[in-house]
N, C-alpha and C. Protein backbone atom coordinates (compact mmCIF):
# COMPACT_ATOMS: atom_id res chain seq x y z
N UNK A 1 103.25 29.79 -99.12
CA UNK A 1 104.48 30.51 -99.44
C UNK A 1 104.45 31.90 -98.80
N UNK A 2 105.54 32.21 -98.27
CA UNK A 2 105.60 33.61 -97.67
C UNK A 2 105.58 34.59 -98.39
N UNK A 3 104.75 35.79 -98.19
CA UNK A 3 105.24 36.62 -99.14
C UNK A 3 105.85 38.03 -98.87
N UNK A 4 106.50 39.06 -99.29
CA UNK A 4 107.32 39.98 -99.00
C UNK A 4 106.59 41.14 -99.83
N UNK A 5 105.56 41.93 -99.21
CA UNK A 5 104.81 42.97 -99.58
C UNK A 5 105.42 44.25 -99.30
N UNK A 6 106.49 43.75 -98.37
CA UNK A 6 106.79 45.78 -98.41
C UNK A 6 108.40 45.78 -99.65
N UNK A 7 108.52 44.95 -100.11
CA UNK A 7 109.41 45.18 -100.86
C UNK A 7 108.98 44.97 -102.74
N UNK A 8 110.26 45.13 -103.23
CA UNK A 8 109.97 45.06 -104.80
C UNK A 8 111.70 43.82 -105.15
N UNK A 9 110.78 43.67 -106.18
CA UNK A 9 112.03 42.26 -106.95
C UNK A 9 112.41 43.08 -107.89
N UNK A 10 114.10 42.90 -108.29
CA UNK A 10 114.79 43.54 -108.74
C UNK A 10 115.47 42.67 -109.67
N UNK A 11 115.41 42.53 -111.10
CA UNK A 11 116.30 41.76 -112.12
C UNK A 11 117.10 42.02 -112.81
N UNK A 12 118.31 41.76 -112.91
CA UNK A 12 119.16 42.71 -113.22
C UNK A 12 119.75 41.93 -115.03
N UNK A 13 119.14 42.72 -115.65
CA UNK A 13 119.26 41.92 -117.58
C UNK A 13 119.93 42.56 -118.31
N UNK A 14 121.10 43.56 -117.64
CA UNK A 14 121.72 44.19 -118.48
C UNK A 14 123.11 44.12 -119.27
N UNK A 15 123.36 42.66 -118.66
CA UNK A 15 124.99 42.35 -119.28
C UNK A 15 125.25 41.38 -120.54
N UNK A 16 126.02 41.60 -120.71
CA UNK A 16 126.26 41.23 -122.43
C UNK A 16 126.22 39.74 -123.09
N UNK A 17 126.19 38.64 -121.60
CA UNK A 17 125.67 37.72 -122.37
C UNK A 17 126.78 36.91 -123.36
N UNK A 18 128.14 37.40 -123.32
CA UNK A 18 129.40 36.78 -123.89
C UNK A 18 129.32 35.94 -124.05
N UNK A 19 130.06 34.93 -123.07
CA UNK A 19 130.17 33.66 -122.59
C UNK A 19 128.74 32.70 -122.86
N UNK A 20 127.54 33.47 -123.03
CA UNK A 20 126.54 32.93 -123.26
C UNK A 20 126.46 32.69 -125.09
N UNK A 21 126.71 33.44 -125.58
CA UNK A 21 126.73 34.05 -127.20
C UNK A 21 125.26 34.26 -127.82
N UNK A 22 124.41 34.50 -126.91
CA UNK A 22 123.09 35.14 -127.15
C UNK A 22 122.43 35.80 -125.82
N UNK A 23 121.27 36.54 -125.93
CA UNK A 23 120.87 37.52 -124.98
C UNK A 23 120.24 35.48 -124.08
N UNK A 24 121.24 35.15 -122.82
CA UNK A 24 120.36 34.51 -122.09
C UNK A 24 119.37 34.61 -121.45
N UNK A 25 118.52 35.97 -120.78
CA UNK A 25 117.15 36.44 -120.97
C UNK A 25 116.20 35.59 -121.50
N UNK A 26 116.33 35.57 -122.93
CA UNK A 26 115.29 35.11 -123.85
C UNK A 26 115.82 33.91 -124.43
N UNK A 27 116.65 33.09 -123.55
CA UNK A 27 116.69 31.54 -123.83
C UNK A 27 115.08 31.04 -123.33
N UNK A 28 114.72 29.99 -123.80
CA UNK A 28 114.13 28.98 -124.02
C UNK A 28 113.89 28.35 -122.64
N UNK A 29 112.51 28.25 -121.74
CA UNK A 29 112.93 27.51 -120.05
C UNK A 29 111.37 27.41 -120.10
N UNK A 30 111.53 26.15 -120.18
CA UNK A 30 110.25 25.76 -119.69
C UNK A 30 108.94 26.38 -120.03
N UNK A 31 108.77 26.72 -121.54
CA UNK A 31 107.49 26.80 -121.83
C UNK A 31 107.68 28.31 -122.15
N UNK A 32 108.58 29.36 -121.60
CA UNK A 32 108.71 30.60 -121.78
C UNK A 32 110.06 31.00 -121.84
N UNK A 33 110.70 32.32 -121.34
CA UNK A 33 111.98 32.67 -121.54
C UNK A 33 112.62 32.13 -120.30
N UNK A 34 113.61 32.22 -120.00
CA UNK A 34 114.01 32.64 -119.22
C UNK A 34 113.76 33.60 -117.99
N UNK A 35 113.98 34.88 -118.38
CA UNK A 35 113.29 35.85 -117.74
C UNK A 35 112.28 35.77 -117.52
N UNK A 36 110.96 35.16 -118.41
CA UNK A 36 110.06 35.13 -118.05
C UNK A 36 109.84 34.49 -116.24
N UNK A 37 110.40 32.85 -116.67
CA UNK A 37 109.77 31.88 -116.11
C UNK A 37 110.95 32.90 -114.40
N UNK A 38 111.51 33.60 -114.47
CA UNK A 38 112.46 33.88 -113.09
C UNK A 38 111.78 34.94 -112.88
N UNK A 39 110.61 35.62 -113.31
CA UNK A 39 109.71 37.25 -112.95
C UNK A 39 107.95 36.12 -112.95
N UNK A 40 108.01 35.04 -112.88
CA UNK A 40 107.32 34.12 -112.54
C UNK A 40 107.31 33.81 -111.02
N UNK A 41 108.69 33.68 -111.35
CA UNK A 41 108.83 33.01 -109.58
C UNK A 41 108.63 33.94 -108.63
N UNK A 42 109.65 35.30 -108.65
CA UNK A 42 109.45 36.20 -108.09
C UNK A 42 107.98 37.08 -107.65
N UNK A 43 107.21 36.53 -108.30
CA UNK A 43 105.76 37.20 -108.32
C UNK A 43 104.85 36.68 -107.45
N UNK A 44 105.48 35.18 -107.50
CA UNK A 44 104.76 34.35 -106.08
C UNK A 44 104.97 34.97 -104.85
N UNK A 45 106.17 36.02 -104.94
CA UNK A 45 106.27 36.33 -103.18
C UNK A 45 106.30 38.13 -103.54
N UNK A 46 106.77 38.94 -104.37
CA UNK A 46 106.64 40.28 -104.50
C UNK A 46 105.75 40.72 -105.20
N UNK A 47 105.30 42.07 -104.74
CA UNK A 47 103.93 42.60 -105.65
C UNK A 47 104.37 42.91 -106.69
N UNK A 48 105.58 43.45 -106.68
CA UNK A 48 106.58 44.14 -107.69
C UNK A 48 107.72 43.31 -108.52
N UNK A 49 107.78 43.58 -109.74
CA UNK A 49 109.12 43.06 -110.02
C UNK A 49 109.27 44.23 -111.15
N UNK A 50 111.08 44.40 -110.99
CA UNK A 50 111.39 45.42 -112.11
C UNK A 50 112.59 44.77 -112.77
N UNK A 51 112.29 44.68 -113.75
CA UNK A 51 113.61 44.66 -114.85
C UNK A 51 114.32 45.54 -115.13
N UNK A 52 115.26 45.71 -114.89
CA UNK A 52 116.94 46.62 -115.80
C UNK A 52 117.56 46.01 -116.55
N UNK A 53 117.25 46.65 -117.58
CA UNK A 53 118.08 46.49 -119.14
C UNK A 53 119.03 47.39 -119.67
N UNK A 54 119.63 47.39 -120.95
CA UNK A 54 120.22 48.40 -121.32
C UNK A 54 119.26 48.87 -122.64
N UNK A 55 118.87 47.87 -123.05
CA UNK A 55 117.59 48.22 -123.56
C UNK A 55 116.75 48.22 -123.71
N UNK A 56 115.44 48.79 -123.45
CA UNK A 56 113.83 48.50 -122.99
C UNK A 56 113.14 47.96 -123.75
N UNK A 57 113.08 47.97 -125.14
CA UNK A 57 113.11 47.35 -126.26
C UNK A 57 113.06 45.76 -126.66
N UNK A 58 113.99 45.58 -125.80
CA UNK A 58 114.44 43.95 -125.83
C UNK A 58 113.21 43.18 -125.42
N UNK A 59 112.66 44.06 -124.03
CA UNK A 59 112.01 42.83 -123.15
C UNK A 59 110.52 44.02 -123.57
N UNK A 60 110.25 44.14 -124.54
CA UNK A 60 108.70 44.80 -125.03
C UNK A 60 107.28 43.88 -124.78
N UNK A 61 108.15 42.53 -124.91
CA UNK A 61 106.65 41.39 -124.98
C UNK A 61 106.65 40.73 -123.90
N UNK A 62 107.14 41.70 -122.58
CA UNK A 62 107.04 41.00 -121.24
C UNK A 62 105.66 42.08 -120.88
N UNK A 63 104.58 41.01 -120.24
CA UNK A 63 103.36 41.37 -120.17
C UNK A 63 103.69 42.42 -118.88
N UNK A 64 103.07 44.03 -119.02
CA UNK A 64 102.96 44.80 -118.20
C UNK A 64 102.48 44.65 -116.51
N UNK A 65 101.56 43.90 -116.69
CA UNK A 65 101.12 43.55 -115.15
C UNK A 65 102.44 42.43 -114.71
N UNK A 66 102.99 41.59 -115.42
CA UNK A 66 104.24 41.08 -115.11
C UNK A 66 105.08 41.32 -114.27
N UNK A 67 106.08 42.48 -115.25
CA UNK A 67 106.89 43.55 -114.51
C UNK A 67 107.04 44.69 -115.42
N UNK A 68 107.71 45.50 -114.57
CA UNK A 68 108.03 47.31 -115.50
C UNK A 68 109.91 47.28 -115.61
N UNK A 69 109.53 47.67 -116.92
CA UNK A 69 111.01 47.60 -117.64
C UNK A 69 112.11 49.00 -117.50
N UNK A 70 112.91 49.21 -117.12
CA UNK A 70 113.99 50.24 -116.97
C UNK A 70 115.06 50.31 -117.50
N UNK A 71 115.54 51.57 -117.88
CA UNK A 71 116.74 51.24 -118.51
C UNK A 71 118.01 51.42 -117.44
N UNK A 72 119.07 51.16 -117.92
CA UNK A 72 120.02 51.19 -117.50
C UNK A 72 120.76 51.96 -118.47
N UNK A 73 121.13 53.59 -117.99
CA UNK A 73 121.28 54.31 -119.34
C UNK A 73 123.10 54.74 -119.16
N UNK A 74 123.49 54.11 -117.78
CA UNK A 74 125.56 54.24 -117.82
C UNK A 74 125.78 53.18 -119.20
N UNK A 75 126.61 53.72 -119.72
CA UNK A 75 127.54 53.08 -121.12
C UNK A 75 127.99 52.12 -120.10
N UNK A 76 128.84 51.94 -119.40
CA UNK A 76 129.32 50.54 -118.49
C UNK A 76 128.34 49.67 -118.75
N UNK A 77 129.08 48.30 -118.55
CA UNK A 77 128.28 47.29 -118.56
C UNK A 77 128.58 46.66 -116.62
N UNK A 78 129.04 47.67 -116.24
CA UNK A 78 129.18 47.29 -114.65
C UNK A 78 128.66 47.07 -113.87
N UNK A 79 128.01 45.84 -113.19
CA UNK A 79 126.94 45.37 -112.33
C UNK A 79 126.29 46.57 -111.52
N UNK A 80 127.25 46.91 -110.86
CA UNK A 80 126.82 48.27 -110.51
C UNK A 80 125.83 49.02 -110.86
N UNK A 81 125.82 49.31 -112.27
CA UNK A 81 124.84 50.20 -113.08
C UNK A 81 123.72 49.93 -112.62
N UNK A 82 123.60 48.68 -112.90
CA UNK A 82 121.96 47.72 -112.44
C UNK A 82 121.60 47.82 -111.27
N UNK A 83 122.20 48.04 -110.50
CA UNK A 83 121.83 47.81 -109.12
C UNK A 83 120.95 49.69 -108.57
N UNK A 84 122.04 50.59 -109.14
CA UNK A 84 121.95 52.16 -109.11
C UNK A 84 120.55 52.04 -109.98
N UNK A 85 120.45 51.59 -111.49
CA UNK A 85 119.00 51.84 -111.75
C UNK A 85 117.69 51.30 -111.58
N UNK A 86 118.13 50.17 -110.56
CA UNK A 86 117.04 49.35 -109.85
C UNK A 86 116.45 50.23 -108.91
N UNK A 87 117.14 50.52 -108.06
CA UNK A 87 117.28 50.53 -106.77
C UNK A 87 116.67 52.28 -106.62
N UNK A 88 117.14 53.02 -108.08
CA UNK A 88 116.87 54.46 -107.92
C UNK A 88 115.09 54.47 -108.63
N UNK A 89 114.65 53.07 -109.27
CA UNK A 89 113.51 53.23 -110.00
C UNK A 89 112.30 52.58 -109.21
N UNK A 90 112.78 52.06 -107.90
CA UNK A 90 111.77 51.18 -107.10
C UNK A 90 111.19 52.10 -106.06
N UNK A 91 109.82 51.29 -105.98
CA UNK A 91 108.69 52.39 -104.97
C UNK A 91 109.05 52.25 -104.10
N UNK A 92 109.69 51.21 -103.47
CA UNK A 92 110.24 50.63 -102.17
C UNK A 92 111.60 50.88 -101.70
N UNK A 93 111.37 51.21 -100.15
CA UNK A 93 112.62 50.92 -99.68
C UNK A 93 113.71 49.99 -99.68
N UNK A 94 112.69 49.00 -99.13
CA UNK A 94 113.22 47.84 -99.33
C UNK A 94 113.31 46.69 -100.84
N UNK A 95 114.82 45.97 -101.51
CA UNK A 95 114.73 45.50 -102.59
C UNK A 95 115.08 44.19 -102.77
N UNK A 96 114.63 43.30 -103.38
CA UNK A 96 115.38 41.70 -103.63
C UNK A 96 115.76 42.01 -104.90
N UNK A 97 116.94 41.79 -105.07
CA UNK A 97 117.82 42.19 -105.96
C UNK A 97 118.54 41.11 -106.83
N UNK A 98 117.85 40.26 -107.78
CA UNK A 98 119.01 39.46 -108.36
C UNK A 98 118.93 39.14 -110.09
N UNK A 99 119.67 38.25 -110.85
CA UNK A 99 119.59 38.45 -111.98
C UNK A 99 119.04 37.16 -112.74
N UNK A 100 118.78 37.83 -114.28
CA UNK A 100 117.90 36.76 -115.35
C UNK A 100 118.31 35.80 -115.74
N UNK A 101 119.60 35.08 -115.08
CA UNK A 101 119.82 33.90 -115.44
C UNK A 101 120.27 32.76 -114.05
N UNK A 102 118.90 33.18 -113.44
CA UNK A 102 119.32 32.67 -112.04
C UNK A 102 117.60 31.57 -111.79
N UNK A 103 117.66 31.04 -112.24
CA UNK A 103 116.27 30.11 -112.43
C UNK A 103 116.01 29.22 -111.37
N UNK A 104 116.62 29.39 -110.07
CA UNK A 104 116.00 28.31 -109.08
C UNK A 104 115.58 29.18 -107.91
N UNK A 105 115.19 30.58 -107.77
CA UNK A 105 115.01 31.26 -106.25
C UNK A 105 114.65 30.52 -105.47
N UNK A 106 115.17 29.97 -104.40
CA UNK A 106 114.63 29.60 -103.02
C UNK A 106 113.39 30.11 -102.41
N UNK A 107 112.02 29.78 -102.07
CA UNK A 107 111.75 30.63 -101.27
C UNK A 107 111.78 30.83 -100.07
N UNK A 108 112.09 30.09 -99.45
CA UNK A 108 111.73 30.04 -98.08
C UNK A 108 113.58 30.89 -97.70
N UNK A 109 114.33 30.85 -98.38
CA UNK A 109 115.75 31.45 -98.70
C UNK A 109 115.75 32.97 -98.78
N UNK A 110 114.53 33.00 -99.57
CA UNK A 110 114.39 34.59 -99.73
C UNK A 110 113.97 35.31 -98.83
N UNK A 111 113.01 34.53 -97.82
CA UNK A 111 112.13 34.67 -96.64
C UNK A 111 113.70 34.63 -95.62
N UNK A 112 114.86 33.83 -95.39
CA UNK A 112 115.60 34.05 -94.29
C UNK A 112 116.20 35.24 -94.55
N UNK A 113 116.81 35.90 -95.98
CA UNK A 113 117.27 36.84 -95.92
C UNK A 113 116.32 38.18 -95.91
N UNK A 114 115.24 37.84 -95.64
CA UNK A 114 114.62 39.39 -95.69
C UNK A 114 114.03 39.12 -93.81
N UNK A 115 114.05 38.12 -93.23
CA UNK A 115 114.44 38.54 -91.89
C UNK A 115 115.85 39.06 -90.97
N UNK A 116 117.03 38.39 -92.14
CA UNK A 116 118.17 38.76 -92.10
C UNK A 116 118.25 40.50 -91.86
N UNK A 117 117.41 40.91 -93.05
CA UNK A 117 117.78 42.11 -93.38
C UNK A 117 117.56 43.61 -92.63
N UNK A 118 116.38 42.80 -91.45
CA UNK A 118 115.59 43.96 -90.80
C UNK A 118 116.47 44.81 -90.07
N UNK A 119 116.43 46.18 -90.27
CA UNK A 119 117.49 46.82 -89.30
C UNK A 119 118.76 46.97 -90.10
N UNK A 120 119.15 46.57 -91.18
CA UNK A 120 120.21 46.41 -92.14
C UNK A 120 119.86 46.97 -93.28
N UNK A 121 121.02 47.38 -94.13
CA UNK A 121 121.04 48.02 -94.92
C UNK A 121 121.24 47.10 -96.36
N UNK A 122 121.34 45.74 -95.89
CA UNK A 122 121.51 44.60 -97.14
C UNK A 122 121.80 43.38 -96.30
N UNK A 123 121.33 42.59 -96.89
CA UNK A 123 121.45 41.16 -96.56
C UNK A 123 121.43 39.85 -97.55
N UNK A 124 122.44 39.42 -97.88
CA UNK A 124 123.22 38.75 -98.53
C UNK A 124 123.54 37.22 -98.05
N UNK A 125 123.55 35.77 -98.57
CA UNK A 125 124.18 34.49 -97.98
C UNK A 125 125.72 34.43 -98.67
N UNK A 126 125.96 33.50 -97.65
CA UNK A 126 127.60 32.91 -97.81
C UNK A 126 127.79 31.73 -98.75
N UNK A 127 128.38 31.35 -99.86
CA UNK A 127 127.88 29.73 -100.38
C UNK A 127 129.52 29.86 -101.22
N UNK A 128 130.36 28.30 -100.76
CA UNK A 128 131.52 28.03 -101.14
C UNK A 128 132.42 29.37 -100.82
N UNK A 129 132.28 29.62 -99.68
CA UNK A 129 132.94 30.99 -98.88
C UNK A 129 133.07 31.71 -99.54
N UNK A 130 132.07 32.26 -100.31
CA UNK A 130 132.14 33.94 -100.86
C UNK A 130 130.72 34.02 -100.86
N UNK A 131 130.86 35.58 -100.87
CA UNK A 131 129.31 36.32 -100.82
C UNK A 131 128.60 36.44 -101.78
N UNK A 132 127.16 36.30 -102.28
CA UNK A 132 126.74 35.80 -103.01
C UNK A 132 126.23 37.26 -103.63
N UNK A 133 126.42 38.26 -103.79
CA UNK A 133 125.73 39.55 -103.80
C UNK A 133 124.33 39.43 -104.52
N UNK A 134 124.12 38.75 -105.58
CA UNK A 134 123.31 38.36 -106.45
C UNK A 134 121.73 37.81 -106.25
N UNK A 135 122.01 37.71 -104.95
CA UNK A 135 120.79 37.18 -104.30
C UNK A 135 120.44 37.34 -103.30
N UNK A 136 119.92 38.95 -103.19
CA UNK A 136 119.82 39.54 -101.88
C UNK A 136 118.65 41.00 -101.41
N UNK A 137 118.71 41.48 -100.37
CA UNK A 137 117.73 42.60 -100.24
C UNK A 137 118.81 43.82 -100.35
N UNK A 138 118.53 44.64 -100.70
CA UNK A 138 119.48 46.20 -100.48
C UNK A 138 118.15 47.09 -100.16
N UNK A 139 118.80 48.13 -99.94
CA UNK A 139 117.95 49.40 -99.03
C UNK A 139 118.18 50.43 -99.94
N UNK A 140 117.18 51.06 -100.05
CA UNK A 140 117.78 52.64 -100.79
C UNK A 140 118.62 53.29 -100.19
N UNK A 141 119.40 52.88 -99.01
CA UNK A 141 120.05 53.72 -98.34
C UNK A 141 121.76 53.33 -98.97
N UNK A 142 121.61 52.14 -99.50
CA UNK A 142 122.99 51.65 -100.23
C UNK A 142 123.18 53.02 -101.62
N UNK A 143 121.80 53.34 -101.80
CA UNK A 143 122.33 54.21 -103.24
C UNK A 143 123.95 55.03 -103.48
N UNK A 144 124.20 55.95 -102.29
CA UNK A 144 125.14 56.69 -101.69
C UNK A 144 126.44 55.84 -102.26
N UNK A 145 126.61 54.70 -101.27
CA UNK A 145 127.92 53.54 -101.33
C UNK A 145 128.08 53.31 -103.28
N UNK A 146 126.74 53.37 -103.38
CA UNK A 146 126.73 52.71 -104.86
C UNK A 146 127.25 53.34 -105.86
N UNK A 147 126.51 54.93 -105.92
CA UNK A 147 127.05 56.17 -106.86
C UNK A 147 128.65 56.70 -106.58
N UNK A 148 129.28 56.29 -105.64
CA UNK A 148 130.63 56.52 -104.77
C UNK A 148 131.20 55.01 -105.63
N UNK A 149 130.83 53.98 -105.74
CA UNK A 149 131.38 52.55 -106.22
C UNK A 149 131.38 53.05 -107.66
N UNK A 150 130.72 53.21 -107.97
CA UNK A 150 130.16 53.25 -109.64
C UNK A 150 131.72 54.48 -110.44
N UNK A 151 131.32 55.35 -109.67
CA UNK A 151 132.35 56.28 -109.53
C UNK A 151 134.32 56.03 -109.54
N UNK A 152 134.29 55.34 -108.76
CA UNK A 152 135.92 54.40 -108.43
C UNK A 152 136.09 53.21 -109.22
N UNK A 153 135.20 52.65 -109.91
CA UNK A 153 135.27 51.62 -109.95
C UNK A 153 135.36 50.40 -108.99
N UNK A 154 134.90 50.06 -108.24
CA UNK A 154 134.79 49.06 -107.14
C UNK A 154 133.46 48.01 -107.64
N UNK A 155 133.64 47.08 -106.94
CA UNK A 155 132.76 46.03 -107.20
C UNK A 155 131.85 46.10 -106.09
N UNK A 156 130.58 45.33 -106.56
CA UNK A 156 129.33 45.25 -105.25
C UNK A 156 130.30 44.32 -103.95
N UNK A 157 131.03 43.59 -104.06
CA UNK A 157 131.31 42.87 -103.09
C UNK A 157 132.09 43.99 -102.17
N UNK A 158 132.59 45.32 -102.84
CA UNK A 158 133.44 46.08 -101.91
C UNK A 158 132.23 46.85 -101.45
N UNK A 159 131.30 47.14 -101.98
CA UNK A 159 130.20 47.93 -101.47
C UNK A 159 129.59 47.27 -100.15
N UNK A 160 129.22 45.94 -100.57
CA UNK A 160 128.84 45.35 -99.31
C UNK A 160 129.74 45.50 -97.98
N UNK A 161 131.08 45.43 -97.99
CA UNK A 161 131.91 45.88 -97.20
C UNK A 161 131.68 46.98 -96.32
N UNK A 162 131.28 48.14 -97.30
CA UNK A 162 130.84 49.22 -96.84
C UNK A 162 129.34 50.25 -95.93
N UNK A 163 128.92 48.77 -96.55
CA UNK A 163 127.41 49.33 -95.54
C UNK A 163 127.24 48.37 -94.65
N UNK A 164 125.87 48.59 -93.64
CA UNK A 164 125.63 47.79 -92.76
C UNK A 164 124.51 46.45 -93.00
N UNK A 165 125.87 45.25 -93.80
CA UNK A 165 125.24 44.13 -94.52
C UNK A 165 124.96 42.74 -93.56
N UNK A 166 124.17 42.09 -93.21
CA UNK A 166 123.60 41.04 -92.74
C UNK A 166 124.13 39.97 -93.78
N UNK A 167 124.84 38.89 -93.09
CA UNK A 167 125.98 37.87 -94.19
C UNK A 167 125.31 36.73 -93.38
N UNK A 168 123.97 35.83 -94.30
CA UNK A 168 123.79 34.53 -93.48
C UNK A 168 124.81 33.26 -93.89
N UNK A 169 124.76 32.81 -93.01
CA UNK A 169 126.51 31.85 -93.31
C UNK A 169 126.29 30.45 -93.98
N UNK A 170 126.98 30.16 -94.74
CA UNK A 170 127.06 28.10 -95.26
C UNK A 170 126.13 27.60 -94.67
N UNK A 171 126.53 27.54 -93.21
CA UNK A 171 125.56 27.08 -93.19
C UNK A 171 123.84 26.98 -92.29
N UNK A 172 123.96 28.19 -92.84
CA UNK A 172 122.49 28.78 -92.61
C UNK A 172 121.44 28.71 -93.58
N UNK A 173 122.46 28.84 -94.75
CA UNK A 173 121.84 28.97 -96.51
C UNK A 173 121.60 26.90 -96.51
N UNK A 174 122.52 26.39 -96.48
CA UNK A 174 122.06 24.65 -96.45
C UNK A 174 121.44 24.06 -95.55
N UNK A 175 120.90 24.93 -94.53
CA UNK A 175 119.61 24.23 -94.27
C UNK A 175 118.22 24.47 -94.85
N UNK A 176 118.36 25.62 -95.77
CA UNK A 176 117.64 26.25 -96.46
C UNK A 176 117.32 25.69 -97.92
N UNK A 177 118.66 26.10 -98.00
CA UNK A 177 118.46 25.39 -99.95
C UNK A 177 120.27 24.59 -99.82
N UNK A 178 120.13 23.22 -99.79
CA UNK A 178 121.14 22.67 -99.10
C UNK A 178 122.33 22.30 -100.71
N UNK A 179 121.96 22.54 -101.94
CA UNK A 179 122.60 22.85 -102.57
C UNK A 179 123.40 24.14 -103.43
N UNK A 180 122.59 24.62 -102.80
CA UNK A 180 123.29 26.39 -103.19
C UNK A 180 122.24 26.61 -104.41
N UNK A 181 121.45 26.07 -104.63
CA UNK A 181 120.64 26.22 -106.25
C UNK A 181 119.80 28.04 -106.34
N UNK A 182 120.00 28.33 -105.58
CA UNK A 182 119.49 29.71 -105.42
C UNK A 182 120.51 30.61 -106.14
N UNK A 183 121.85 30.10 -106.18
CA UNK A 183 122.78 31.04 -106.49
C UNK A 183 123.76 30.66 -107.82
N UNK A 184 123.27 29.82 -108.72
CA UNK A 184 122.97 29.00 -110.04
C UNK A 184 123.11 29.95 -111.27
N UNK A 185 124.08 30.36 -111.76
CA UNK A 185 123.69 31.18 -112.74
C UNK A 185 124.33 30.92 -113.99
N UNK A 186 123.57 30.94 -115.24
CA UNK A 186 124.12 30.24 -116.59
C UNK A 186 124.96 31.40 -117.05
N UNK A 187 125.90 31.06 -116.84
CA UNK A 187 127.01 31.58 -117.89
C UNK A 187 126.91 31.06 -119.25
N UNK A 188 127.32 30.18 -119.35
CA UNK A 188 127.64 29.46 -120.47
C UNK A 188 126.24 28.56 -120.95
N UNK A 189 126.67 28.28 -122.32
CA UNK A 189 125.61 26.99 -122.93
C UNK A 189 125.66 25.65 -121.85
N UNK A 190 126.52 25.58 -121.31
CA UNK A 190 126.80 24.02 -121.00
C UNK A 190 126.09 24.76 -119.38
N UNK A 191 126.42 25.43 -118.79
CA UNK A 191 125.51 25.67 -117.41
C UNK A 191 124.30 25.69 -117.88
N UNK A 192 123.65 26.11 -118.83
CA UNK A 192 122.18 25.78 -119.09
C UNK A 192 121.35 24.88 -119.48
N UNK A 193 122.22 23.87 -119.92
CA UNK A 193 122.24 22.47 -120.19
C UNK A 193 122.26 21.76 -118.84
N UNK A 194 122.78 21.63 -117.80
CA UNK A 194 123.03 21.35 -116.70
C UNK A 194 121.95 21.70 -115.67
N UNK A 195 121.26 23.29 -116.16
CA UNK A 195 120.31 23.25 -115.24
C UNK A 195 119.18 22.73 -115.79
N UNK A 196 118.89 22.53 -117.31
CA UNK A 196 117.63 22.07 -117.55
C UNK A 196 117.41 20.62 -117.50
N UNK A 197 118.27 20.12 -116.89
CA UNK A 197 118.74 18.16 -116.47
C UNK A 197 118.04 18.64 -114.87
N UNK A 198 118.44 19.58 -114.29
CA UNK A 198 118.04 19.52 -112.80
C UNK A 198 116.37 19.85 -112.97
N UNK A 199 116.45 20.63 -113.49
CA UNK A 199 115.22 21.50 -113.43
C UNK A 199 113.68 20.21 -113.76
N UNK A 200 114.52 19.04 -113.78
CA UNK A 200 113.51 17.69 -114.31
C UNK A 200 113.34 16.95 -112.81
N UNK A 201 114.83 17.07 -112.26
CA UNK A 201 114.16 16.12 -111.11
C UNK A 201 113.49 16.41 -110.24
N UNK A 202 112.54 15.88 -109.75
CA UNK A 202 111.58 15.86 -108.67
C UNK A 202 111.57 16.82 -107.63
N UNK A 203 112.69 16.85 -106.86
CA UNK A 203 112.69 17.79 -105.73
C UNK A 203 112.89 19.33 -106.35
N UNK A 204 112.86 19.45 -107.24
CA UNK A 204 113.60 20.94 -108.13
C UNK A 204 111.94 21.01 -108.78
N UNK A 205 111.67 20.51 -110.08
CA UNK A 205 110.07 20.63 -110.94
C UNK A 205 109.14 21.31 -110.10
N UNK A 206 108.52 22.47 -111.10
CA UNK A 206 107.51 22.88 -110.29
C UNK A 206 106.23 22.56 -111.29
């Protein structure tokens, strides 16, 4: 497995979890949380992984050598936030940036976009023609675009607009991970139900 030493993994655990009707974080996956088993995966390829929360509290019994916990201290619950207190709390320039209810990372996926990214200021895939922001590298140099977004209200997808982002295309990402499973995220009870049916078959089980 490749691994990505000059950067840090970035999880973003700070949203409310509605549509879910409990903190999905600390659902139930395979032997651990959620979060856990996705700062699992990430560890196979980064030295680093950081969590953003809104509250530090929550994730207390995530083992320290694991990852390091941050808050996210904007009242917004605006993706944004997460990204500004990731991104302002990491040793690294360089960041893989995505969130705790995203349980299938690609790796060899993560490996195209962080060659994607060299020379760029973010690098991001394309899947069912929209940009996937969620699963990607950013630069500390996005901070600027970000505190300016955060500010207006704008979304990461207008941010990406704004800097100099590396967009690998449909189908660049399906020869990679040819179902999009990298970019999988449980909203709901019934998406988590759905992934723990996949998460059995063969080519998916780890």
């Amino acid at each position: 497995m490749v691994k990505v030493e000059k950067a840090t993994a970035i999880i973003l655990a700070g949203g409310l979890s509605s549509r879910f009707g409990s903190n999905k974080a600390l659902a139930p996956w395979r032997g651990a949380t959620l979060i856990e088993w996705v700062i699992g995966r990430l560890r196979e390829i980064f030295p680093r992984v950081i969590v953003v929360a809104k509250d530090k509290q929550v994730y207390a019994r995530l083992r320290s050598d694991a990852a390091s916990v941050v808050a996210d201290l904007e009242r917004s619950v605006h993706p944004l936030s997460g990204f500004q207190a990731g991104l302002r709390a990491s040793p690294t320039w360089a960041n893989f940036v995505t969130a705790c209810d995203m349980p299938f990372p690609n790796a060899g996926l993560i490996n195209a976009l962080w060659q994607a990214y060299q020379g760029r200021s973010a690098a991001i895939g394309l899947w069912n023609g929209k940009i996937q922001p969620f699963f990607g590298f950013y630069s500390k140099r996005c901070l600027a675009a970000i505190n300016a977004g955060l500010a207006a209200g704008d979304s990461i997808e207008t941010i990406l607009r704004n800097v100099n982002a590396s967009v690998l295309s449909e189908n660049e990402v399906r020869k990679i991970d040819p179902h999009g499973l990298s970019f999988l995220d449980l909203d709901t009870w019934e998406d988590y139900e759905r992934a723990g049916k996949l998460q059995e078959e063969p080519s998916i089980r780890r």
